[in-house]
C-alpha atoms as a PDB file:
ATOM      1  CA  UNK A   1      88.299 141.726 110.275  1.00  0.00           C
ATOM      2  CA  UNK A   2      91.647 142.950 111.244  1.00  0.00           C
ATOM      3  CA  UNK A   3      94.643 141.403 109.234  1.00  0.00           C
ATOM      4  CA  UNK A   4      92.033 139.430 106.620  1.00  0.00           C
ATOM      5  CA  UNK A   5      93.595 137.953 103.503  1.00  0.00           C
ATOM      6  CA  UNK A   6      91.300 136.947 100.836  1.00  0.00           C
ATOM      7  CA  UNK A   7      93.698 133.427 100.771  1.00  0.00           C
ATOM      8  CA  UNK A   8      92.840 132.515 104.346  1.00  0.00           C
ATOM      9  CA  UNK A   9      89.925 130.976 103.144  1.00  0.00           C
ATOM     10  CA  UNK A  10      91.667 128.003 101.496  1.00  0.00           C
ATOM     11  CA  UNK A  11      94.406 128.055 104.316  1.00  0.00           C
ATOM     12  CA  UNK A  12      94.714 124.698 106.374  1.00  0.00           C
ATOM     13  CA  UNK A  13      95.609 125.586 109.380  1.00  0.00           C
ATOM     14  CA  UNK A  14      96.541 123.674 112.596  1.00  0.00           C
ATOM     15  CA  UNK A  15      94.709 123.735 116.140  1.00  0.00           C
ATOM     16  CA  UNK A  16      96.798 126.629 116.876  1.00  0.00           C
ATOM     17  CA  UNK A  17      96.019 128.543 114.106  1.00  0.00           C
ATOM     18  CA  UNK A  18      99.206 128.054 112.226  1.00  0.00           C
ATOM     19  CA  UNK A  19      99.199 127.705 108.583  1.00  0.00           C
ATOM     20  CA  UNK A  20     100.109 124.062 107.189  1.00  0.00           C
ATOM     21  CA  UNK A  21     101.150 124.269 103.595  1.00  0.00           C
ATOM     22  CA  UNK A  22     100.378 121.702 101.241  1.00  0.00           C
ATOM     23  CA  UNK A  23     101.636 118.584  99.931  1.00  0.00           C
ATOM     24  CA  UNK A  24     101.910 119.882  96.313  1.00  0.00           C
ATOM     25  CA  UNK A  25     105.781 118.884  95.738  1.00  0.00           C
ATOM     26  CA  UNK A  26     105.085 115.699  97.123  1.00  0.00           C
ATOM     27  CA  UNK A  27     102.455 115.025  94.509  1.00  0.00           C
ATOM     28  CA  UNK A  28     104.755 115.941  92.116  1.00  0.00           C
ATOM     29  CA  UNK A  29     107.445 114.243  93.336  1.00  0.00           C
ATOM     30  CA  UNK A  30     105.419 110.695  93.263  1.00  0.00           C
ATOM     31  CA  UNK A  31     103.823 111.840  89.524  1.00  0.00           C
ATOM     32  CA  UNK A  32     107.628 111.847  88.366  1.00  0.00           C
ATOM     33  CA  UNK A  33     108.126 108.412  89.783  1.00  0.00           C
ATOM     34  CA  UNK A  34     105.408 106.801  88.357  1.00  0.00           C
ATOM     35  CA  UNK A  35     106.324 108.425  84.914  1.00  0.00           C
ATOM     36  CA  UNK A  36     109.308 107.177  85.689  1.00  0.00           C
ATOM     37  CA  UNK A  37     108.815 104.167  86.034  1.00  0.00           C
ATOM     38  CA  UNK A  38     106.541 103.500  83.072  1.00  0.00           C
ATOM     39  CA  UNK A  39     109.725 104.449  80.833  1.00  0.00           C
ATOM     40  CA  UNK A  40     112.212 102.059  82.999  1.00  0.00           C
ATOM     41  CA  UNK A  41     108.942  99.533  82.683  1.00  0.00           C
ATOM     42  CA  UNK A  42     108.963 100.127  78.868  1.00  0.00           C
ATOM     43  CA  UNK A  43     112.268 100.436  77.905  1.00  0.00           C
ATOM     44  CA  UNK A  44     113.370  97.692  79.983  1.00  0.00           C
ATOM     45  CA  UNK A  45     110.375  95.030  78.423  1.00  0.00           C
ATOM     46  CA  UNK A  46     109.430  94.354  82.306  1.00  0.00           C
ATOM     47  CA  UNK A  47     105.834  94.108  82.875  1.00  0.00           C
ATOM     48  CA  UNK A  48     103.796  96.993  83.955  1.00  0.00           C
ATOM     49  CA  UNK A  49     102.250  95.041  86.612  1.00  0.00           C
ATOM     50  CA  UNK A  50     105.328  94.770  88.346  1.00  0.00           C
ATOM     51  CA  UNK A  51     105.710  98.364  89.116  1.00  0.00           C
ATOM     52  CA  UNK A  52     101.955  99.136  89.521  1.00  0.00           C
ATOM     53  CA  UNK A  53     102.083  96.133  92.310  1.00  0.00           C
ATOM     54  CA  UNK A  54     104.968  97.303  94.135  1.00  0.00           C
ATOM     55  CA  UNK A  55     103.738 101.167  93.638  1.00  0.00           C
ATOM     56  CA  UNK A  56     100.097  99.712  95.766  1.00  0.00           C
ATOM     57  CA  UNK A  57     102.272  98.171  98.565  1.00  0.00           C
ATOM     58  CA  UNK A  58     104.459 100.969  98.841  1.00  0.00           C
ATOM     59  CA  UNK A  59     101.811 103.499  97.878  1.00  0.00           C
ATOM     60  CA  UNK A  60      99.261 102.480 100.335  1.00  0.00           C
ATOM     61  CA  UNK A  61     101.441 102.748 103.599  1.00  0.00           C
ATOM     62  CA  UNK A  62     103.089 105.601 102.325  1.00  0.00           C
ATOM     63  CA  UNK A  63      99.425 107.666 102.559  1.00  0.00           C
ATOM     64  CA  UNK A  64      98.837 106.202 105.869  1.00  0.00           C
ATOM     65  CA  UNK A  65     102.007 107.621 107.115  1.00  0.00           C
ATOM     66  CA  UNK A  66     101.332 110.885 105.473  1.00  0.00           C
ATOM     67  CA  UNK A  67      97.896 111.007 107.418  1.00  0.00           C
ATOM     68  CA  UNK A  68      98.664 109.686 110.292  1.00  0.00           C
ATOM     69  CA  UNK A  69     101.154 112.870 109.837  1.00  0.00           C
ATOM     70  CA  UNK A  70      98.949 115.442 108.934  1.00  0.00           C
ATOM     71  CA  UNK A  71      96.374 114.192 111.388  1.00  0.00           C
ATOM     72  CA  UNK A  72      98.799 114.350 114.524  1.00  0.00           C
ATOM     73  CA  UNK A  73     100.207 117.715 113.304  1.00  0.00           C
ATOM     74  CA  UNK A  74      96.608 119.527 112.552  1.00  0.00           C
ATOM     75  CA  UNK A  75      94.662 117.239 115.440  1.00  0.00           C
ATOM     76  CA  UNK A  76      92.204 116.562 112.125  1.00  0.00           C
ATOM     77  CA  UNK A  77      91.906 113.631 110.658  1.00  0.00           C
ATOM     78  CA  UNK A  78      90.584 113.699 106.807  1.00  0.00           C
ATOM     79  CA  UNK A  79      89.112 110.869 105.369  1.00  0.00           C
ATOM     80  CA  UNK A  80      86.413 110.202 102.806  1.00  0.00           C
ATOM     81  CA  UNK A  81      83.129 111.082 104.355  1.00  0.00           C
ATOM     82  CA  UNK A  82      84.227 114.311 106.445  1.00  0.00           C
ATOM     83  CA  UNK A  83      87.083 114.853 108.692  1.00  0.00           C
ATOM     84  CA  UNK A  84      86.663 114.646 112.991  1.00  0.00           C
ATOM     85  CA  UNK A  85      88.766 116.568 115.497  1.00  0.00           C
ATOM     86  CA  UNK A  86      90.841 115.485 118.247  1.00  0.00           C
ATOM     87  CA  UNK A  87      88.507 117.922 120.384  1.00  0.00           C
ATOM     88  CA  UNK A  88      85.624 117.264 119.036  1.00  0.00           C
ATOM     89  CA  UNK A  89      85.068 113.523 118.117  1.00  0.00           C
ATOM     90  CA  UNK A  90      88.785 111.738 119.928  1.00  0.00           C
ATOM     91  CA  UNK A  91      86.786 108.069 119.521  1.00  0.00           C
ATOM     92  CA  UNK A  92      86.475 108.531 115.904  1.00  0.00           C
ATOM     93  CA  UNK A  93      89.992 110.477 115.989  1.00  0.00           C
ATOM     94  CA  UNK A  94      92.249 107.853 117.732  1.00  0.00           C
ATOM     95  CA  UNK A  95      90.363 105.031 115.958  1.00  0.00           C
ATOM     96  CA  UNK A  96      91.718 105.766 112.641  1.00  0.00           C
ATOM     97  CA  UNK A  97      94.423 106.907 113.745  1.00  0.00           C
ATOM     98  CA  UNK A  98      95.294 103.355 115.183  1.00  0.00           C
ATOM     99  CA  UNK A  99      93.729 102.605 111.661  1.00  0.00           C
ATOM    100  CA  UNK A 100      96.527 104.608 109.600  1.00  0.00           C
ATOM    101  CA  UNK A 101      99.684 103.000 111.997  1.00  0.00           C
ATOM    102  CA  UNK A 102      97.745  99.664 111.781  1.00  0.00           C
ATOM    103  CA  UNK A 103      97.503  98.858 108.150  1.00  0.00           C
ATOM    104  CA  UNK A 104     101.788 100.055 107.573  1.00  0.00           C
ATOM    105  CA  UNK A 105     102.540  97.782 110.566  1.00  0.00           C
ATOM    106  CA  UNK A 106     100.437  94.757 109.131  1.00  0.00           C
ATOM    107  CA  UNK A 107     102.192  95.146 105.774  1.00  0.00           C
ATOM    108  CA  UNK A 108     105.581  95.276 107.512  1.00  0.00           C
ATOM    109  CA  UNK A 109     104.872  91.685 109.426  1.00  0.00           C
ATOM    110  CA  UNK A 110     103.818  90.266 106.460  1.00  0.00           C
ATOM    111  CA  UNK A 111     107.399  91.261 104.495  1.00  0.00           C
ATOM    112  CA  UNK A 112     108.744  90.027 107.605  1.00  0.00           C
ATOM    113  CA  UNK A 113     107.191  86.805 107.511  1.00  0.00           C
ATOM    114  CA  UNK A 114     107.586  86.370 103.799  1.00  0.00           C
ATOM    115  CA  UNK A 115     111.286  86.954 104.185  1.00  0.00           C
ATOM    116  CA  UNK A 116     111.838  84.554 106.806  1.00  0.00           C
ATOM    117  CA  UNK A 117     110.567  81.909 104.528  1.00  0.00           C
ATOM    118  CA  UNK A 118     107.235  81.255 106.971  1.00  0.00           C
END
């Protein structure tokens, strides 16, 4: 096959055919924070609970975004038993996709609420 890599193999690419790199630095990035974190958590004597709490509720929305991301970007959505296409499958598509803004939004309301004391 003209123009072949052996690398294309393990290549996400988009609908297009464009090549999507991958979130490596951002995995990095939120390893540092958590270690981070653990040393403020320790040195500081504030519970590690604390941090792993806010870490879920900021954590959790935070790979919904990212998805919901990738997903509009590659028209694939990945999740834990396989991944379906915008072409191929758009009721399984656009239903997690409502999924991944859904569950960021819900958390939002509820900070709201909590914060306005209801």
């Amino acid at each position: 096959m003209a123009g072949y890599r052996p690398d294309d193999e393990w290549a996400i690419t988009d609908e297009s055919g464009n090549r999507i790199d991958g979130g490596w630095k951002l995995l990095a990035a939120f390893v540092g924070i958590i270690i981070a974190l653990i040393l403020i958590a320790e040195l500081g004597h504030v519970p590690l609970g604390v941090f792993v709490g806010i870490a879920i509720f900021v954590g959790i929305p935070a790979l919904c975004i990212w998805k919901l991301v990738s997903g509009l970007r590659t028209g694939i959505v990945n999740v834990r038993n396989g991944s379906y296409s915008r072409a191929e499958h758009p009721f399984y598509y656009w239903t997690l996709m409502a999924m991944f803004v859904g569950l960021p939004a819900s958390l939002l309301y509820l900070v709201v609420l909590v914060g306005r004391g209801h």
